[in-house]
C-alpha atoms as a PDB file:
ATOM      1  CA  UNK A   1     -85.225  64.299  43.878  1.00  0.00           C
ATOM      2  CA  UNK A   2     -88.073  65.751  45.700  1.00  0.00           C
ATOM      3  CA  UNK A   3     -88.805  64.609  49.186  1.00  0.00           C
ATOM      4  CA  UNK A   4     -92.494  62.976  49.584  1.00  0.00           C
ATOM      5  CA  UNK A   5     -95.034  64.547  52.003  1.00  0.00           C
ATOM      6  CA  UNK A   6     -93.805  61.822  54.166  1.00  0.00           C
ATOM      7  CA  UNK A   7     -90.328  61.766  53.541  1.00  0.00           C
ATOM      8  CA  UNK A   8     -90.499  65.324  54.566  1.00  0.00           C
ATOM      9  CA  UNK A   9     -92.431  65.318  57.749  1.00  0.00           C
ATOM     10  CA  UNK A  10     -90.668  62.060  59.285  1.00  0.00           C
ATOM     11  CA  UNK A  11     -87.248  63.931  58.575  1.00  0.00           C
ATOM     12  CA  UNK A  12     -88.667  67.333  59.768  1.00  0.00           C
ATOM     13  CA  UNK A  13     -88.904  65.373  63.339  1.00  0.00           C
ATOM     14  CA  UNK A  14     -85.371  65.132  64.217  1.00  0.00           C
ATOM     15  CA  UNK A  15     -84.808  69.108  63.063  1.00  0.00           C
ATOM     16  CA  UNK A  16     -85.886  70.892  65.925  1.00  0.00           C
ATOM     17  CA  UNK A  17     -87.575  74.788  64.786  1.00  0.00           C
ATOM     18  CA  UNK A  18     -87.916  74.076  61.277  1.00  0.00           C
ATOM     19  CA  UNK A  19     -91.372  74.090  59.223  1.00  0.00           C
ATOM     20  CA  UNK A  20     -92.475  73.844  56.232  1.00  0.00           C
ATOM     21  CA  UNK A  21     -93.502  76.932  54.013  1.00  0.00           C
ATOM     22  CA  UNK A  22     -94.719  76.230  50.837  1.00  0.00           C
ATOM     23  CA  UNK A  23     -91.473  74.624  48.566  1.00  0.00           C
ATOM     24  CA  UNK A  24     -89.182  75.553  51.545  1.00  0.00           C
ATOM     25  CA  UNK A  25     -88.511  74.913  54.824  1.00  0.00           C
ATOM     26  CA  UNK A  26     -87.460  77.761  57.459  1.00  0.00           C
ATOM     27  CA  UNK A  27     -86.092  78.038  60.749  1.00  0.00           C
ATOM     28  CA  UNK A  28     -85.939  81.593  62.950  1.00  0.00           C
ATOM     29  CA  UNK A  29     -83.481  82.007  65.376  1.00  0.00           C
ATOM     30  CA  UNK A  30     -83.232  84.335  67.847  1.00  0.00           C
ATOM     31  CA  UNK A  31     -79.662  85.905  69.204  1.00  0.00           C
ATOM     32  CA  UNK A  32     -78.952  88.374  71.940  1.00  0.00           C
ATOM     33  CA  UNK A  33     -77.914  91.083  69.392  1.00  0.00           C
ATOM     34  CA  UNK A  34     -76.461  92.063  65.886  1.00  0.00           C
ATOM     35  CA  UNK A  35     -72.911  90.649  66.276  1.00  0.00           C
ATOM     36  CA  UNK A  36     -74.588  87.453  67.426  1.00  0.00           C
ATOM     37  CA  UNK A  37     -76.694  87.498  64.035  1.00  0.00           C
ATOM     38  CA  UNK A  38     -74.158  88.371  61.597  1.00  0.00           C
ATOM     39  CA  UNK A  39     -71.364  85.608  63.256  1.00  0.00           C
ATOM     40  CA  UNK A  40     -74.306  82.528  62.735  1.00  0.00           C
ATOM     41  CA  UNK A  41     -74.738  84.628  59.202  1.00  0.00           C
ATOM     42  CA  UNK A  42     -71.107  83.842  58.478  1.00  0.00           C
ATOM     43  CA  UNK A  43     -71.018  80.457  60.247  1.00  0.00           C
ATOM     44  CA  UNK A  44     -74.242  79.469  58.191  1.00  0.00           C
ATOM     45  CA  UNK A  45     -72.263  80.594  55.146  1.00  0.00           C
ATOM     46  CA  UNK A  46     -69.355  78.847  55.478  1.00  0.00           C
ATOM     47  CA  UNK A  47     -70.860  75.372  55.574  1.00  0.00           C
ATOM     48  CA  UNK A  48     -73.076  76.776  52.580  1.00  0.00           C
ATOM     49  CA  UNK A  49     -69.940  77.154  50.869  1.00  0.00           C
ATOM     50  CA  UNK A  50     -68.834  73.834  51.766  1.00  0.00           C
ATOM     51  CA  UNK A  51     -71.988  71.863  50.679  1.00  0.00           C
ATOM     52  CA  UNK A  52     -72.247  73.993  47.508  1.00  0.00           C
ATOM     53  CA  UNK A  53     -75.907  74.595  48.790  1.00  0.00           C
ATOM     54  CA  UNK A  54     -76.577  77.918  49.504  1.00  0.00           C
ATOM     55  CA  UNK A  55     -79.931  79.192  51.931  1.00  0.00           C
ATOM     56  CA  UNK A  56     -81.256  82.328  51.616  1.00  0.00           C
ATOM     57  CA  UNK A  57     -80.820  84.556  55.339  1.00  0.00           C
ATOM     58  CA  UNK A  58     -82.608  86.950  55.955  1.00  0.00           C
ATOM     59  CA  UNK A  59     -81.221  89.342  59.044  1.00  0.00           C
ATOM     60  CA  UNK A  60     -82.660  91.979  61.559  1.00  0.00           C
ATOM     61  CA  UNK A  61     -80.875  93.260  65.249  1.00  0.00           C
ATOM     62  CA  UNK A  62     -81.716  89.888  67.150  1.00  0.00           C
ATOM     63  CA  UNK A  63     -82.918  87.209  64.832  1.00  0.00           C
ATOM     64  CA  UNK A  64     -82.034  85.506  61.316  1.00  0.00           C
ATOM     65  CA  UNK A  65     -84.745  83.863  59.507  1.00  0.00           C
ATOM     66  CA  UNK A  66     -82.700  80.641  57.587  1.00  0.00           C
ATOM     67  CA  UNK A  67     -84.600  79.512  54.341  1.00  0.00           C
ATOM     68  CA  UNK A  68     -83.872  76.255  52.507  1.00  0.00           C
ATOM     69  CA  UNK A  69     -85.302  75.203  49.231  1.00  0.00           C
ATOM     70  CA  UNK A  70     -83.328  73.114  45.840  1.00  0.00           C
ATOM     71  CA  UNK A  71     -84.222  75.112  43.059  1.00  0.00           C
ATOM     72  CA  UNK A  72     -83.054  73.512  40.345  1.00  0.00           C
ATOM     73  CA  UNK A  73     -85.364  70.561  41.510  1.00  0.00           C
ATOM     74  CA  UNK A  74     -88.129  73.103  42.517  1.00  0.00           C
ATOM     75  CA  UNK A  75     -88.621  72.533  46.089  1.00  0.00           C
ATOM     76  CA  UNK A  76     -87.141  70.392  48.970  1.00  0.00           C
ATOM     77  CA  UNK A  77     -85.060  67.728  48.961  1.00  0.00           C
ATOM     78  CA  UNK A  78     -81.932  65.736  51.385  1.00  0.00           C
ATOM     79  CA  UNK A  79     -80.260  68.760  50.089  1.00  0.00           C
ATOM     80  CA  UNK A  80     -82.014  70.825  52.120  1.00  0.00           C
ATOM     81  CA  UNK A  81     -82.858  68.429  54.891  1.00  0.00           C
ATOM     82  CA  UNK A  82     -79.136  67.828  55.175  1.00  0.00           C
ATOM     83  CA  UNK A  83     -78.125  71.745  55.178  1.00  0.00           C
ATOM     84  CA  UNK A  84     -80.873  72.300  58.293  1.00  0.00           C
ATOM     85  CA  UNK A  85     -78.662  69.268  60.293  1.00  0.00           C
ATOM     86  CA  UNK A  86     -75.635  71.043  60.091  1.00  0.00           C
ATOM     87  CA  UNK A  87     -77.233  74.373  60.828  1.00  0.00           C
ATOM     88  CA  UNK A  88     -78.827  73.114  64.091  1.00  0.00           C
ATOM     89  CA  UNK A  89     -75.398  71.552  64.841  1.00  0.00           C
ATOM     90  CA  UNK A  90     -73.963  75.570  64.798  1.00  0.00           C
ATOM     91  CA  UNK A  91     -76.426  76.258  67.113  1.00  0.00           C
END
């Protein structure tokens, strides 16, 4: 189920870096260099893998750019709110 306006924004204030954009919400993150990136790319996958709820990461040298959205209910949900938690937690 899709999270209300207000759902949204009261849960966005306990996820520290992530906004909204559009039917997603997004978090960068900036690391020192590449083997930084790519070892929060395969942390960040692992719990994916776990949840069954997969972000889309995008990567350059120092930063990965973490995007979260339930598309089979076409936009955000706990799903998603959840997923940003544990990500945070890696961090």
């Amino acid at each position: 189920m899709l999270l209300t306006d207000k759902e949204l924004l009261d849960q966005l204030k306990d996820l520290d870096g992530w906004d909204i954009n559009g039917k997603t919400i997004q978090k960068e993150i900036v690391k020192g260099h590449w083997r930084e990136v790519i070892s929060l790319a395969n942390a960040i996958s692992d719990i994916a893998e776990a949840s069954c709820h997969h972000p889309e990461l995008y990567l350059s040298f120092t930063k990965i750019k973490v995007s979260l959205t339930t598309h089979d209910a076409g936009g955000i949900t706990n799903k998603d709110t959840a997923m940003a938690e544990k990500i945070n937690q890696l961090l």
